[in-house]
PDB file of N, CA and C in Angstrom:
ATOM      1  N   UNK A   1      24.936  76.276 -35.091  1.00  0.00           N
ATOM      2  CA  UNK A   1      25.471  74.934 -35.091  1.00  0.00           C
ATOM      3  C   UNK A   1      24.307  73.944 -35.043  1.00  0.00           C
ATOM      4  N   UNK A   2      24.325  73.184 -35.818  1.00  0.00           N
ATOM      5  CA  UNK A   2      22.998  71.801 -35.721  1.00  0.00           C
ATOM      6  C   UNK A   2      23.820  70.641 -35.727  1.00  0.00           C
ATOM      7  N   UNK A   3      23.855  69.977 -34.657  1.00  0.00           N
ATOM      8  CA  UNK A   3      24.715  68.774 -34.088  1.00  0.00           C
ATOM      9  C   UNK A   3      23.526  67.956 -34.507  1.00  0.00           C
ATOM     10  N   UNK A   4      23.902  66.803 -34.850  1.00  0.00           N
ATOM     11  CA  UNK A   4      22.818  65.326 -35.363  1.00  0.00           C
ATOM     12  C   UNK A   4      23.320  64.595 -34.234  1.00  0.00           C
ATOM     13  N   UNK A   5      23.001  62.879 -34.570  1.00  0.00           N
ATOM     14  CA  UNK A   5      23.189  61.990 -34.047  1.00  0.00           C
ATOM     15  C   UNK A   5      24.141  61.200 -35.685  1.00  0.00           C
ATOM     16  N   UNK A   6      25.526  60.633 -35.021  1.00  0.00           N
ATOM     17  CA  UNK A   6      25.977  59.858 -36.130  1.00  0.00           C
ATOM     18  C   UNK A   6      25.830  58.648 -36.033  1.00  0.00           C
ATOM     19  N   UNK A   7      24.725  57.967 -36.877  1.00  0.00           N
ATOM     20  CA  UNK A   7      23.866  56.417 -36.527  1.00  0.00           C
ATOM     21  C   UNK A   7      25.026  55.779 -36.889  1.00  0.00           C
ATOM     22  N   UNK A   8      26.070  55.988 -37.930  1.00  0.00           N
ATOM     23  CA  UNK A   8      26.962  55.145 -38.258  1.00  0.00           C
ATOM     24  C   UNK A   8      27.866  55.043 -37.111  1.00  0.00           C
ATOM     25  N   UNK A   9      28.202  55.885 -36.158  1.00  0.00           N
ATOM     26  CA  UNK A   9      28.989  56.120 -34.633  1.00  0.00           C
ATOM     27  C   UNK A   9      28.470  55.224 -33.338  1.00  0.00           C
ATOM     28  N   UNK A  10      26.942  54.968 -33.645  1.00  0.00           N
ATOM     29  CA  UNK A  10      25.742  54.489 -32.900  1.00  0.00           C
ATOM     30  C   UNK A  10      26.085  53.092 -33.208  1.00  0.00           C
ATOM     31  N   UNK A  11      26.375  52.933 -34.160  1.00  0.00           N
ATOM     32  CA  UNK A  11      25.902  51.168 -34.317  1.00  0.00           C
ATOM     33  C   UNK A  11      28.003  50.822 -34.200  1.00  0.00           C
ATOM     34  N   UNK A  12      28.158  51.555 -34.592  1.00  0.00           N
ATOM     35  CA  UNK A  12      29.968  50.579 -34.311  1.00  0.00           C
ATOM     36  C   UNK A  12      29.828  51.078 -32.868  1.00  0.00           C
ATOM     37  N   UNK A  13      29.372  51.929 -32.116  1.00  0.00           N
ATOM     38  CA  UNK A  13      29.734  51.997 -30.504  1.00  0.00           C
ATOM     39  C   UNK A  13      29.177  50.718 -29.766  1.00  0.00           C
ATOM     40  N   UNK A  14      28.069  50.231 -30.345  1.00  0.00           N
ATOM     41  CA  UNK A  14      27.636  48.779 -29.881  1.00  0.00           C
ATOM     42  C   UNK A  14      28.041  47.826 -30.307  1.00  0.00           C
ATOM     43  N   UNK A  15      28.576  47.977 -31.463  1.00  0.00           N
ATOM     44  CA  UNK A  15      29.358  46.866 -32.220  1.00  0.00           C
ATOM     45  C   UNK A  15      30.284  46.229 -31.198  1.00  0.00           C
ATOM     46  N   UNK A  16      31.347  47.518 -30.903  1.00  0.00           N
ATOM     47  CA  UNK A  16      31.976  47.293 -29.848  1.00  0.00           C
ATOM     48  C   UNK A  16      32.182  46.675 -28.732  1.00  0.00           C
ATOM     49  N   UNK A  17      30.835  47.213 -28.139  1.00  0.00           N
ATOM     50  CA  UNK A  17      30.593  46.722 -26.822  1.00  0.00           C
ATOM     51  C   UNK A  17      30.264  45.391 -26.948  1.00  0.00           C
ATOM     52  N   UNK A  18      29.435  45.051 -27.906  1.00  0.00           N
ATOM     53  CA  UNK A  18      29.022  43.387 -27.958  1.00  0.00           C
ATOM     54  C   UNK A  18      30.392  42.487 -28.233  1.00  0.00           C
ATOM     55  N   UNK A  19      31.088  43.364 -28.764  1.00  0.00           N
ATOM     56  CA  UNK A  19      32.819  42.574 -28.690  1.00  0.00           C
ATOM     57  C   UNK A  19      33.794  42.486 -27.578  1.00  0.00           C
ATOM     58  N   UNK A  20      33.403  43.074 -26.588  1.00  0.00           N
ATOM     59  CA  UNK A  20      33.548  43.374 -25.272  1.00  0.00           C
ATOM     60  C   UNK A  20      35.337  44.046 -25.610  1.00  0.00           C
ATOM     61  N   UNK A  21      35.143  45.314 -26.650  1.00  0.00           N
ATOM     62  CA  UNK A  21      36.019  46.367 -27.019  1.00  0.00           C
ATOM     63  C   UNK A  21      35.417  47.455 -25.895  1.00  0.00           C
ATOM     64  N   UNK A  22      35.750  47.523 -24.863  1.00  0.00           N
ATOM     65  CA  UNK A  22      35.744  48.508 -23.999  1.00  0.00           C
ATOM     66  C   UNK A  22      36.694  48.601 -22.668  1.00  0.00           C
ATOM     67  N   UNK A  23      36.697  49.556 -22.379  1.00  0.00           N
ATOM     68  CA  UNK A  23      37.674  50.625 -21.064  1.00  0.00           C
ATOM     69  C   UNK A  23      36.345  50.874 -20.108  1.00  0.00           C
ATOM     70  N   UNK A  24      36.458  49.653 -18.688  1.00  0.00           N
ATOM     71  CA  UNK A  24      35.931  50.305 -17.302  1.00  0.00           C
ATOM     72  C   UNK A  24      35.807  50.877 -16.729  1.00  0.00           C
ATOM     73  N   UNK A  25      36.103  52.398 -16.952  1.00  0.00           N
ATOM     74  CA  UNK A  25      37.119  53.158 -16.326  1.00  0.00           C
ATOM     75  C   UNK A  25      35.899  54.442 -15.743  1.00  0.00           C
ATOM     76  N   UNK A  26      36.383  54.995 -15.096  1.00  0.00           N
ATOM     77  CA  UNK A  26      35.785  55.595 -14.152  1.00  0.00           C
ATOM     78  C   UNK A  26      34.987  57.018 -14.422  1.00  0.00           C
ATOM     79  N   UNK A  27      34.694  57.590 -13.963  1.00  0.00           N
ATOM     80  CA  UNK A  27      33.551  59.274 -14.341  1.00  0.00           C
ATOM     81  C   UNK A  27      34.852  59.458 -15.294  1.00  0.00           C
ATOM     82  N   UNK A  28      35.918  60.401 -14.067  1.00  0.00           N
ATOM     83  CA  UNK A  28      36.726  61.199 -14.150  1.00  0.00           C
ATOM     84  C   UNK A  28      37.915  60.978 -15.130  1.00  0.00           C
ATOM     85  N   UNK A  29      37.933  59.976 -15.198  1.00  0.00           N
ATOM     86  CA  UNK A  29      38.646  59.461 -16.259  1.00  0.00           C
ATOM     87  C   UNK A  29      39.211  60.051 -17.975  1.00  0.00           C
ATOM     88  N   UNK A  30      38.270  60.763 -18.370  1.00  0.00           N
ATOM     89  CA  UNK A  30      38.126  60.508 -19.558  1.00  0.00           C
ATOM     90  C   UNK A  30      39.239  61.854 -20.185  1.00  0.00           C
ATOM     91  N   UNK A  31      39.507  63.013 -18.953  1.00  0.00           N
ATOM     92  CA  UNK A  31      40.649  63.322 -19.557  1.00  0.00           C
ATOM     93  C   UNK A  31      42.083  62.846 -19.512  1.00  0.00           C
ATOM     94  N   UNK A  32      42.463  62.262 -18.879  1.00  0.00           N
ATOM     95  CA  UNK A  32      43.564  61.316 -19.328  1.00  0.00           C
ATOM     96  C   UNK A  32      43.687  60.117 -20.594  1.00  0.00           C
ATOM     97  N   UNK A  33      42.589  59.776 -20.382  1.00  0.00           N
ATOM     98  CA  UNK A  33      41.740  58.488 -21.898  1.00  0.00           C
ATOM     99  C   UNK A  33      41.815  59.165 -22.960  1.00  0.00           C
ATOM    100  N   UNK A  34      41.444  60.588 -23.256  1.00  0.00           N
ATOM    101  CA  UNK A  34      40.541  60.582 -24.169  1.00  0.00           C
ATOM    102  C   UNK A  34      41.903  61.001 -25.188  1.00  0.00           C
ATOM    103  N   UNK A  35      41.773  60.710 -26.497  1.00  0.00           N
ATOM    104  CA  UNK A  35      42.954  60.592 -27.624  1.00  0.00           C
ATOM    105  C   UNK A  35      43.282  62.425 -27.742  1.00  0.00           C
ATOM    106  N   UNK A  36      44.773  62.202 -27.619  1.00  0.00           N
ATOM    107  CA  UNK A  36      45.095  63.717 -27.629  1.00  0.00           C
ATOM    108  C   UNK A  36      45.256  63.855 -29.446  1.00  0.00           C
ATOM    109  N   UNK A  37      45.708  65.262 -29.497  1.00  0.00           N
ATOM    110  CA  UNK A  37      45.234  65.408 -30.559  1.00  0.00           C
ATOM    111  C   UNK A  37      46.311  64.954 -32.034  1.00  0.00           C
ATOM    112  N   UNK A  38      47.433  64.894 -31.401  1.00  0.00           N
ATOM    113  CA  UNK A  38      48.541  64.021 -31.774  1.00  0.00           C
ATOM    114  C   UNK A  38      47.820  62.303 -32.323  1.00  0.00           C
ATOM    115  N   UNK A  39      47.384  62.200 -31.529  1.00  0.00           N
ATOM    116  CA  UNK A  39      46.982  60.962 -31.771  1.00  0.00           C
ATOM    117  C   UNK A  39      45.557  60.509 -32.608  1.00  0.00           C
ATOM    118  N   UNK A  40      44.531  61.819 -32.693  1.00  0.00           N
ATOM    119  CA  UNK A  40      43.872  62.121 -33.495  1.00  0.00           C
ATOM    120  C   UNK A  40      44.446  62.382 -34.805  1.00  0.00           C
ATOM    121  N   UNK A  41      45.320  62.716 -35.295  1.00  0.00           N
ATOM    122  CA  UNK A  41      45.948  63.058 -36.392  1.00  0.00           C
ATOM    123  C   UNK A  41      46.730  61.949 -36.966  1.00  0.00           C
ATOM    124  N   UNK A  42      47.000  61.126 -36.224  1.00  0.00           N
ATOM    125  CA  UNK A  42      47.861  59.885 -36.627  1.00  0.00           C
ATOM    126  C   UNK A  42      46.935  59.018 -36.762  1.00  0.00           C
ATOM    127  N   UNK A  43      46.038  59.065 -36.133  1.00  0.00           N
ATOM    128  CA  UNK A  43      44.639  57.955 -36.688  1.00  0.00           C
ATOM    129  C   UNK A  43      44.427  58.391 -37.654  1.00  0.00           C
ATOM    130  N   UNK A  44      43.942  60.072 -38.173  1.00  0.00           N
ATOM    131  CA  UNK A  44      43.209  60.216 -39.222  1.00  0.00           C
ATOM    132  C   UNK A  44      44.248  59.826 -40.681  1.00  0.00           C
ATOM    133  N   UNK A  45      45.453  59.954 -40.055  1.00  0.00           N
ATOM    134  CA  UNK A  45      46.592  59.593 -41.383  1.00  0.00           C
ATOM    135  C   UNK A  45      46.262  58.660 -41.830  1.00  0.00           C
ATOM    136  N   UNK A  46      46.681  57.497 -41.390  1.00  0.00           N
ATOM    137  CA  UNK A  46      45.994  56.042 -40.893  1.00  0.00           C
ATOM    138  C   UNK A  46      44.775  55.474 -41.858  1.00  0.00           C
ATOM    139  N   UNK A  47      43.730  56.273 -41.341  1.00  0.00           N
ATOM    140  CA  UNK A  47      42.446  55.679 -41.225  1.00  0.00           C
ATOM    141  C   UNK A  47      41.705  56.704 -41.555  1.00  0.00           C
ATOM    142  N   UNK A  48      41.501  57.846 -42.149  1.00  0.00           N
ATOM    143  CA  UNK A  48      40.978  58.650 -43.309  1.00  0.00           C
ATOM    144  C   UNK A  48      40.000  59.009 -42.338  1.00  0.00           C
ATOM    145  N   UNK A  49      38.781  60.038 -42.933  1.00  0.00           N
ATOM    146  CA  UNK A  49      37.778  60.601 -41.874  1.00  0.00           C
ATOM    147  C   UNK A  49      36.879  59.451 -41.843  1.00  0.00           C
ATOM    148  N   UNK A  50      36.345  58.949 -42.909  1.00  0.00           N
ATOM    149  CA  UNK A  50      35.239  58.088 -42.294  1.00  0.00           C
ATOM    150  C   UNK A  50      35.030  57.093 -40.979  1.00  0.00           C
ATOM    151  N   UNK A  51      36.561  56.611 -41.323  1.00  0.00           N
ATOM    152  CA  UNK A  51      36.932  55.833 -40.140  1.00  0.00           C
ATOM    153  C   UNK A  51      36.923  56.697 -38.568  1.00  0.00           C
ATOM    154  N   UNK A  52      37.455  57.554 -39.019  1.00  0.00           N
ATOM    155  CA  UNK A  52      37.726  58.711 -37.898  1.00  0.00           C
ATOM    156  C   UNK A  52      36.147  59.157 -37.007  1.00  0.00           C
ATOM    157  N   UNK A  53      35.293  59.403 -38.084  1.00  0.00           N
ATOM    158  CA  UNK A  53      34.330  59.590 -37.613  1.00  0.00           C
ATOM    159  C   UNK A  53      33.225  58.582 -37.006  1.00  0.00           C
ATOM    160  N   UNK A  54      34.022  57.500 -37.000  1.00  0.00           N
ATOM    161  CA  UNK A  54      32.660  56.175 -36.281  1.00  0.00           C
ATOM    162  C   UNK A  54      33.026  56.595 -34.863  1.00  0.00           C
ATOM    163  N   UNK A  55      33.922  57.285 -34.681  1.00  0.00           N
ATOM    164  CA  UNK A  55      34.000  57.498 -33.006  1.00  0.00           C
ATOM    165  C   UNK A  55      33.792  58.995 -33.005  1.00  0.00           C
ATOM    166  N   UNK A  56      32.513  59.213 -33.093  1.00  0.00           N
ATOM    167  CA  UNK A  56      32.060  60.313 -32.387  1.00  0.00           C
ATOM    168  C   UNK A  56      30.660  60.760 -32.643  1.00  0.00           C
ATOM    169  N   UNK A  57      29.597  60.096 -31.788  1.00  0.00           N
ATOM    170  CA  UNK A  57      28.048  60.332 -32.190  1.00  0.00           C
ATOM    171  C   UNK A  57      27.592  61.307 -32.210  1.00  0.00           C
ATOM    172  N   UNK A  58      28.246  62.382 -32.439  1.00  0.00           N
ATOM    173  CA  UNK A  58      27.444  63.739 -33.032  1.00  0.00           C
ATOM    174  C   UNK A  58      28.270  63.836 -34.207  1.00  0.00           C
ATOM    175  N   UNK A  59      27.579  64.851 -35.197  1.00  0.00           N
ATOM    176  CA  UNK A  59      28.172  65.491 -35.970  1.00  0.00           C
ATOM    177  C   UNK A  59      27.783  66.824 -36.468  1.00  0.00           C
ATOM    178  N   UNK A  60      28.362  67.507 -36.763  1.00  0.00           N
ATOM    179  CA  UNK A  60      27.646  69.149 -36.858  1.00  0.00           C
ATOM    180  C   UNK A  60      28.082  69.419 -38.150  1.00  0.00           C
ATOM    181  N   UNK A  61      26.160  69.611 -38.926  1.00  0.00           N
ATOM    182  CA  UNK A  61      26.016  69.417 -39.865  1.00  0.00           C
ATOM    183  C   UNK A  61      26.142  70.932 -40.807  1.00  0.00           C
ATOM    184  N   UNK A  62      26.484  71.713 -40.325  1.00  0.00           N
ATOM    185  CA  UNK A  62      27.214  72.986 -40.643  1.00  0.00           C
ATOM    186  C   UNK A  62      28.902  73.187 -40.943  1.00  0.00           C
ATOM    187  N   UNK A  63      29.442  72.162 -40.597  1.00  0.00           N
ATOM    188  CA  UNK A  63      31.002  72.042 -40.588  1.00  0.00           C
ATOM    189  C   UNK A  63      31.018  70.695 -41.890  1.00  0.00           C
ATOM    190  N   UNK A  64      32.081  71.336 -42.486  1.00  0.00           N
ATOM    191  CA  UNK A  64      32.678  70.067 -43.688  1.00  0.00           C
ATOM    192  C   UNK A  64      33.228  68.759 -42.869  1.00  0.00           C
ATOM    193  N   UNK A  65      32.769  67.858 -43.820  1.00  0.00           N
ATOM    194  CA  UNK A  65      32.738  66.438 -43.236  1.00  0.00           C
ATOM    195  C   UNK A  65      34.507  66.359 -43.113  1.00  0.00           C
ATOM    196  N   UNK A  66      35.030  66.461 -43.582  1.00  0.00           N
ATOM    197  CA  UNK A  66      36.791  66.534 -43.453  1.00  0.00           C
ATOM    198  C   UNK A  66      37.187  67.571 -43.075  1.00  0.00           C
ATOM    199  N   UNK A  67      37.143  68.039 -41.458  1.00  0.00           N
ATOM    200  CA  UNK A  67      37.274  68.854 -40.680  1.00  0.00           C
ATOM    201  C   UNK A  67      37.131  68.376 -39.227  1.00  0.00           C
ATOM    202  N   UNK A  68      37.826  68.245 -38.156  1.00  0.00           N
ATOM    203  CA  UNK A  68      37.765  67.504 -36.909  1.00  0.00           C
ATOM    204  C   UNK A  68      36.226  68.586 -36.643  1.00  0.00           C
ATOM    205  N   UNK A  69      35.735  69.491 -36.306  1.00  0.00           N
ATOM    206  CA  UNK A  69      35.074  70.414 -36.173  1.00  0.00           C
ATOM    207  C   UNK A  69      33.743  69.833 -36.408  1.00  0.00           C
ATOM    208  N   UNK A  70      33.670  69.054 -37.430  1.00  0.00           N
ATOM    209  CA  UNK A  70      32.318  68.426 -37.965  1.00  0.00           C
ATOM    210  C   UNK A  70      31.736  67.197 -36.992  1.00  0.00           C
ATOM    211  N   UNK A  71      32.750  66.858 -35.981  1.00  0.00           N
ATOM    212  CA  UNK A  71      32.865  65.800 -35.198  1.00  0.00           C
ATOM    213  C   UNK A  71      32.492  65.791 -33.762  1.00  0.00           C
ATOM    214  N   UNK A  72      31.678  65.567 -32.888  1.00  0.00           N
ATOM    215  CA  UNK A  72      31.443  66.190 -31.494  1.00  0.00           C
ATOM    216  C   UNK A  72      30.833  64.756 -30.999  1.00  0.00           C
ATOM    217  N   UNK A  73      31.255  64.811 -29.441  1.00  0.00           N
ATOM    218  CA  UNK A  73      31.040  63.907 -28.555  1.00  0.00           C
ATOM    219  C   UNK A  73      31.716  62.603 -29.041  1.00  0.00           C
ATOM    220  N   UNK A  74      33.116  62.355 -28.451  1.00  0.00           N
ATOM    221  CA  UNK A  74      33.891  61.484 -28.933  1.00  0.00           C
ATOM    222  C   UNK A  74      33.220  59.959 -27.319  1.00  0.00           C
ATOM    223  N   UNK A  75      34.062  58.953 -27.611  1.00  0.00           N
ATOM    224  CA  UNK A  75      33.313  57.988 -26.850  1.00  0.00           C
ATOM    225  C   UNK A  75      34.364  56.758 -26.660  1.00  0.00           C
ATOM    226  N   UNK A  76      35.580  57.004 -27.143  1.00  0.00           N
ATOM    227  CA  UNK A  76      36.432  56.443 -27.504  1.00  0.00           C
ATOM    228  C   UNK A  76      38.148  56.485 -27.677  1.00  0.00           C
ATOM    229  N   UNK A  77      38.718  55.629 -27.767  1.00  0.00           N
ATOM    230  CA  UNK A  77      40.405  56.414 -27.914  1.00  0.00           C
ATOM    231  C   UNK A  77      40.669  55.277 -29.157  1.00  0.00           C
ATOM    232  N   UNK A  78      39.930  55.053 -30.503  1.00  0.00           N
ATOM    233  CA  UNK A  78      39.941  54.997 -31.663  1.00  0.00           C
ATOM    234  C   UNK A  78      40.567  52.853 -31.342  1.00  0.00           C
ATOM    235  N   UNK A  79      40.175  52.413 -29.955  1.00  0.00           N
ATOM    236  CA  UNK A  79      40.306  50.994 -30.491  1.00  0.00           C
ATOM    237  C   UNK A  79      39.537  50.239 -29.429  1.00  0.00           C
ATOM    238  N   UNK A  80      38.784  51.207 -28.120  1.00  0.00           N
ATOM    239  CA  UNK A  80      37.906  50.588 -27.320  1.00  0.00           C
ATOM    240  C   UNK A  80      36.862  51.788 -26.962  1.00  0.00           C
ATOM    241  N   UNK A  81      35.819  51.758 -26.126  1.00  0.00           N
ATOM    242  CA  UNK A  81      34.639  52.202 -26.362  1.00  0.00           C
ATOM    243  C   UNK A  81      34.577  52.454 -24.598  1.00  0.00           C
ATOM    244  N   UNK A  82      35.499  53.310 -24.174  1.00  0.00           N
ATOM    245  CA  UNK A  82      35.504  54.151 -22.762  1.00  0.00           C
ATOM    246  C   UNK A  82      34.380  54.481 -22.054  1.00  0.00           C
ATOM    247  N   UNK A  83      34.287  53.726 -20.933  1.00  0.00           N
ATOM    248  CA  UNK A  83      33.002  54.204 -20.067  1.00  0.00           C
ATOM    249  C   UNK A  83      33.056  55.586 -19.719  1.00  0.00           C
ATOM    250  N   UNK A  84      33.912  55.778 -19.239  1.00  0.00           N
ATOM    251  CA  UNK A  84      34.333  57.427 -18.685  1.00  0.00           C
ATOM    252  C   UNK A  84      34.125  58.346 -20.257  1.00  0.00           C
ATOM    253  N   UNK A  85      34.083  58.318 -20.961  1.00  0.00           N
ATOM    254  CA  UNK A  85      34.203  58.967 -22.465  1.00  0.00           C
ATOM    255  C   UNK A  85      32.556  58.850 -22.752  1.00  0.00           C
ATOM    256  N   UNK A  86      32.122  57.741 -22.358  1.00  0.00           N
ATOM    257  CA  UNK A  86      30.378  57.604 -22.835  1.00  0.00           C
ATOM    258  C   UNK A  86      29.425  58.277 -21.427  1.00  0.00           C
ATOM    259  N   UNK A  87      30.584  58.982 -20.000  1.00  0.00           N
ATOM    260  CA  UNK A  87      29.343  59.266 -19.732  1.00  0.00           C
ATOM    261  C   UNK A  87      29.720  60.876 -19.501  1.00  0.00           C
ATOM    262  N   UNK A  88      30.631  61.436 -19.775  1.00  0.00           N
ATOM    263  CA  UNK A  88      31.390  62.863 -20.215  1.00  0.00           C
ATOM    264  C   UNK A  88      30.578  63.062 -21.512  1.00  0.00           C
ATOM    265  N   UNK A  89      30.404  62.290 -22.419  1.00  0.00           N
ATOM    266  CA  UNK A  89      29.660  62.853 -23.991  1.00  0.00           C
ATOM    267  C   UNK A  89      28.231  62.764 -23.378  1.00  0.00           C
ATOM    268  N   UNK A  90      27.643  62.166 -22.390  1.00  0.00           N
ATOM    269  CA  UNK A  90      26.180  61.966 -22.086  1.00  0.00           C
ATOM    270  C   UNK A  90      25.941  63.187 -21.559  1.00  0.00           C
ATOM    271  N   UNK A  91      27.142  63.642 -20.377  1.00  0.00           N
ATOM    272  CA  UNK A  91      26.549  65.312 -19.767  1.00  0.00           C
ATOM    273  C   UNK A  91      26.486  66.042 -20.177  1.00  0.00           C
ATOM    274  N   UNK A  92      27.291  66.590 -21.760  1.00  0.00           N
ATOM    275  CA  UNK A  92      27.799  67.550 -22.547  1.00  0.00           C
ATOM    276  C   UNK A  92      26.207  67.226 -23.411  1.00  0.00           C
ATOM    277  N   UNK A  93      26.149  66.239 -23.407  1.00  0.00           N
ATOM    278  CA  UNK A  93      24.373  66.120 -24.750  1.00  0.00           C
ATOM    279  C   UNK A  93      23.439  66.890 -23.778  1.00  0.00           C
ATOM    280  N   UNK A  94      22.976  66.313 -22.849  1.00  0.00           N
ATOM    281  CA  UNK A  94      22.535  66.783 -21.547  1.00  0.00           C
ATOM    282  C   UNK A  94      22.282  68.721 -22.058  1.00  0.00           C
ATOM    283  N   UNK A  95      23.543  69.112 -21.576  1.00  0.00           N
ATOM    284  CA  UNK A  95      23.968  70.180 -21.088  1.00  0.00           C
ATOM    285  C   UNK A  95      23.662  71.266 -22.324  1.00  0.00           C
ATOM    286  N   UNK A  96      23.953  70.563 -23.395  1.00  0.00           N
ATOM    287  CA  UNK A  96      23.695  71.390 -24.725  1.00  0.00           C
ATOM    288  C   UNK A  96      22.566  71.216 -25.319  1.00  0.00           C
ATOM    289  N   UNK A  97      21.634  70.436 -24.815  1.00  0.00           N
ATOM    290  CA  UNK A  97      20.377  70.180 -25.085  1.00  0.00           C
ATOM    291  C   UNK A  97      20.423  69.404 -26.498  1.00  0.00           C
ATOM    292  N   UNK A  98      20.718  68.177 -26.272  1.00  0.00           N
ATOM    293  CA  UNK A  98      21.109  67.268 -27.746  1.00  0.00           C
ATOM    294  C   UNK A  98      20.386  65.808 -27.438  1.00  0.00           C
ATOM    295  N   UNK A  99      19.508  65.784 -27.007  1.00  0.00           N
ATOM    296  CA  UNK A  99      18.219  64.577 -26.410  1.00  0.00           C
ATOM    297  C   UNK A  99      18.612  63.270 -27.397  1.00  0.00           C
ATOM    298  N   UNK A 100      18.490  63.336 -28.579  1.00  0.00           N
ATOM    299  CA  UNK A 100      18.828  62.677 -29.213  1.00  0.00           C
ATOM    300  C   UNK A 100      20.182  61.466 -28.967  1.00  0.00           C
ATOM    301  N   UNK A 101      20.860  62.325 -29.127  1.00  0.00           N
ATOM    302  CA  UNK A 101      22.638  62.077 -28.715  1.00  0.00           C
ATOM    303  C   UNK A 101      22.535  61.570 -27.378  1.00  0.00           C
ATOM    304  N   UNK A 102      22.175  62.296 -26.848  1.00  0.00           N
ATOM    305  CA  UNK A 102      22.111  61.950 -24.844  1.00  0.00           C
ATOM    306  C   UNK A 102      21.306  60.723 -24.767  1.00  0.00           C
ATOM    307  N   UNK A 103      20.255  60.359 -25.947  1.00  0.00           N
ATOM    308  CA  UNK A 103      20.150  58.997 -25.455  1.00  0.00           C
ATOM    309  C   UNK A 103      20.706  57.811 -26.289  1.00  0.00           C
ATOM    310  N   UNK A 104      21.130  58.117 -27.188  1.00  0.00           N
ATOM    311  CA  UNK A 104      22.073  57.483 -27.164  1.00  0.00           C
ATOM    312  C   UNK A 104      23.695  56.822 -26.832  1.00  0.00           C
ATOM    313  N   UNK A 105      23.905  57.709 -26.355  1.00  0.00           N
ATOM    314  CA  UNK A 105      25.061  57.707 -24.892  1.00  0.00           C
ATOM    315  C   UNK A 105      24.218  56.851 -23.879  1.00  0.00           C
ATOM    316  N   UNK A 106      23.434  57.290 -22.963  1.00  0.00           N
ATOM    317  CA  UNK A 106      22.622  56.412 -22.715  1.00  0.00           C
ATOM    318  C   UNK A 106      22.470  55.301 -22.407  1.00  0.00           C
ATOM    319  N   UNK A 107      22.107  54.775 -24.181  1.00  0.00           N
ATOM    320  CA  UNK A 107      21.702  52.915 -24.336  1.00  0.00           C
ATOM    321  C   UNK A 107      23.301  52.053 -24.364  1.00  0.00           C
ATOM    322  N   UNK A 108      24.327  53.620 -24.259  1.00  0.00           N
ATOM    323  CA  UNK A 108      25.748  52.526 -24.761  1.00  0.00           C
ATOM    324  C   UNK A 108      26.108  52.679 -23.292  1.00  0.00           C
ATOM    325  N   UNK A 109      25.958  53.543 -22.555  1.00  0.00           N
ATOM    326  CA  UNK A 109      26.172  53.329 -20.663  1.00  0.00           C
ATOM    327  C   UNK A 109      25.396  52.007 -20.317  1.00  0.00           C
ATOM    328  N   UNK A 110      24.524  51.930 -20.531  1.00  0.00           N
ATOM    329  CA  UNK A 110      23.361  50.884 -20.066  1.00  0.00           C
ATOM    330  C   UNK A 110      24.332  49.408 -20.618  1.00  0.00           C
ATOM    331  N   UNK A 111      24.653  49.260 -21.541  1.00  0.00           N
ATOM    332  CA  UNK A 111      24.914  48.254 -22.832  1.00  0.00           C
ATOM    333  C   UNK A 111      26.691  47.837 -21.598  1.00  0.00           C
ATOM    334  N   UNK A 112      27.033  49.140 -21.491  1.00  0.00           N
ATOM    335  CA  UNK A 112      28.747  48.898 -20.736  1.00  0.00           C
ATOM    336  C   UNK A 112      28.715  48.186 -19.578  1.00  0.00           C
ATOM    337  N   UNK A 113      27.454  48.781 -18.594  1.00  0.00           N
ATOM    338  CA  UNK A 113      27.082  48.521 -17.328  1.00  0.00           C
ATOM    339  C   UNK A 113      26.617  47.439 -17.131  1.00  0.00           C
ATOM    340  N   UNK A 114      26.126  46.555 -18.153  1.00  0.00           N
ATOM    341  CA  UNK A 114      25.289  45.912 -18.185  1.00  0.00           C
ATOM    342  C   UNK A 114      26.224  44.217 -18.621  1.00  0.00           C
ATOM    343  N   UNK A 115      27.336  44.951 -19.610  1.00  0.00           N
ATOM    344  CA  UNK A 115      27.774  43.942 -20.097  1.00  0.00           C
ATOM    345  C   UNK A 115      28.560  42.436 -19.187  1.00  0.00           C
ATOM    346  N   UNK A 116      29.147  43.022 -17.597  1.00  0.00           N
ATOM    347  CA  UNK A 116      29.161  41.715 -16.949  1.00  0.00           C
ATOM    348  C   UNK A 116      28.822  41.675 -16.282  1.00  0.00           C
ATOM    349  N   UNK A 117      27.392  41.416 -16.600  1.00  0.00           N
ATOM    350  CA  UNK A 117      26.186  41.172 -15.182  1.00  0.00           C
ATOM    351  C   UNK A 117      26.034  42.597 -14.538  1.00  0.00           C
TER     352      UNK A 117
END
């Protein structure tokens, strides 16, 4: 598996945040937040993969781009930019050794934390 960083995931996750499109929400949070898969599927109906894929800064470049599979470290529930979701994808980068990814999780924790005062 070779997981990247998805710069196009990178720059709408700040996009976001500078729109103050985000969820406060706590560590533990993020399995209740995070889009079940029902709801992954109704987005992708919706809103096709590309779209699909601005929410999720990895991508694994061994898996077909139109395949949820190709998609890793989600950050989001497809209309705000979840604190609890950005720091669950930061431990999993962490943990899988994905430096890259992990800092960019990171600059968007910093960017959340940061955003009121």
């Amino acid at each position: 598996m070779t997981v990247k960083l998805n710069e196009k995931a990178f720059e709408h996750a700040k996009f976001l945040v500078g729109k103050g499109q985000t969820a406060k929400d706590e560590r533990d949070d993020w399995s209740e937040h995070a889009p079940t898969a029902a709801e992954q599927n109704a987005y992708l109906d919706k809103h096709g993969w590309r779209d699909y894929g601005l929410w999720f800064l990895g991508v694994d470049t061994e898996m077909a781009e139109d395949t949820k599979g190709h998609y890793e470290f989600p950050y989001g529930d497809f209309r705000r930019v979840h604190r609890c979701g950005v720091i669950s994808a930061e431990s999993r980068a962490a943990q899988y050794d994905h430096p890259e990814i992990q800092h960019a999780l990171e600059q968007i924790h910093e960017l959340l934390d940061g955003e009121h005062g």
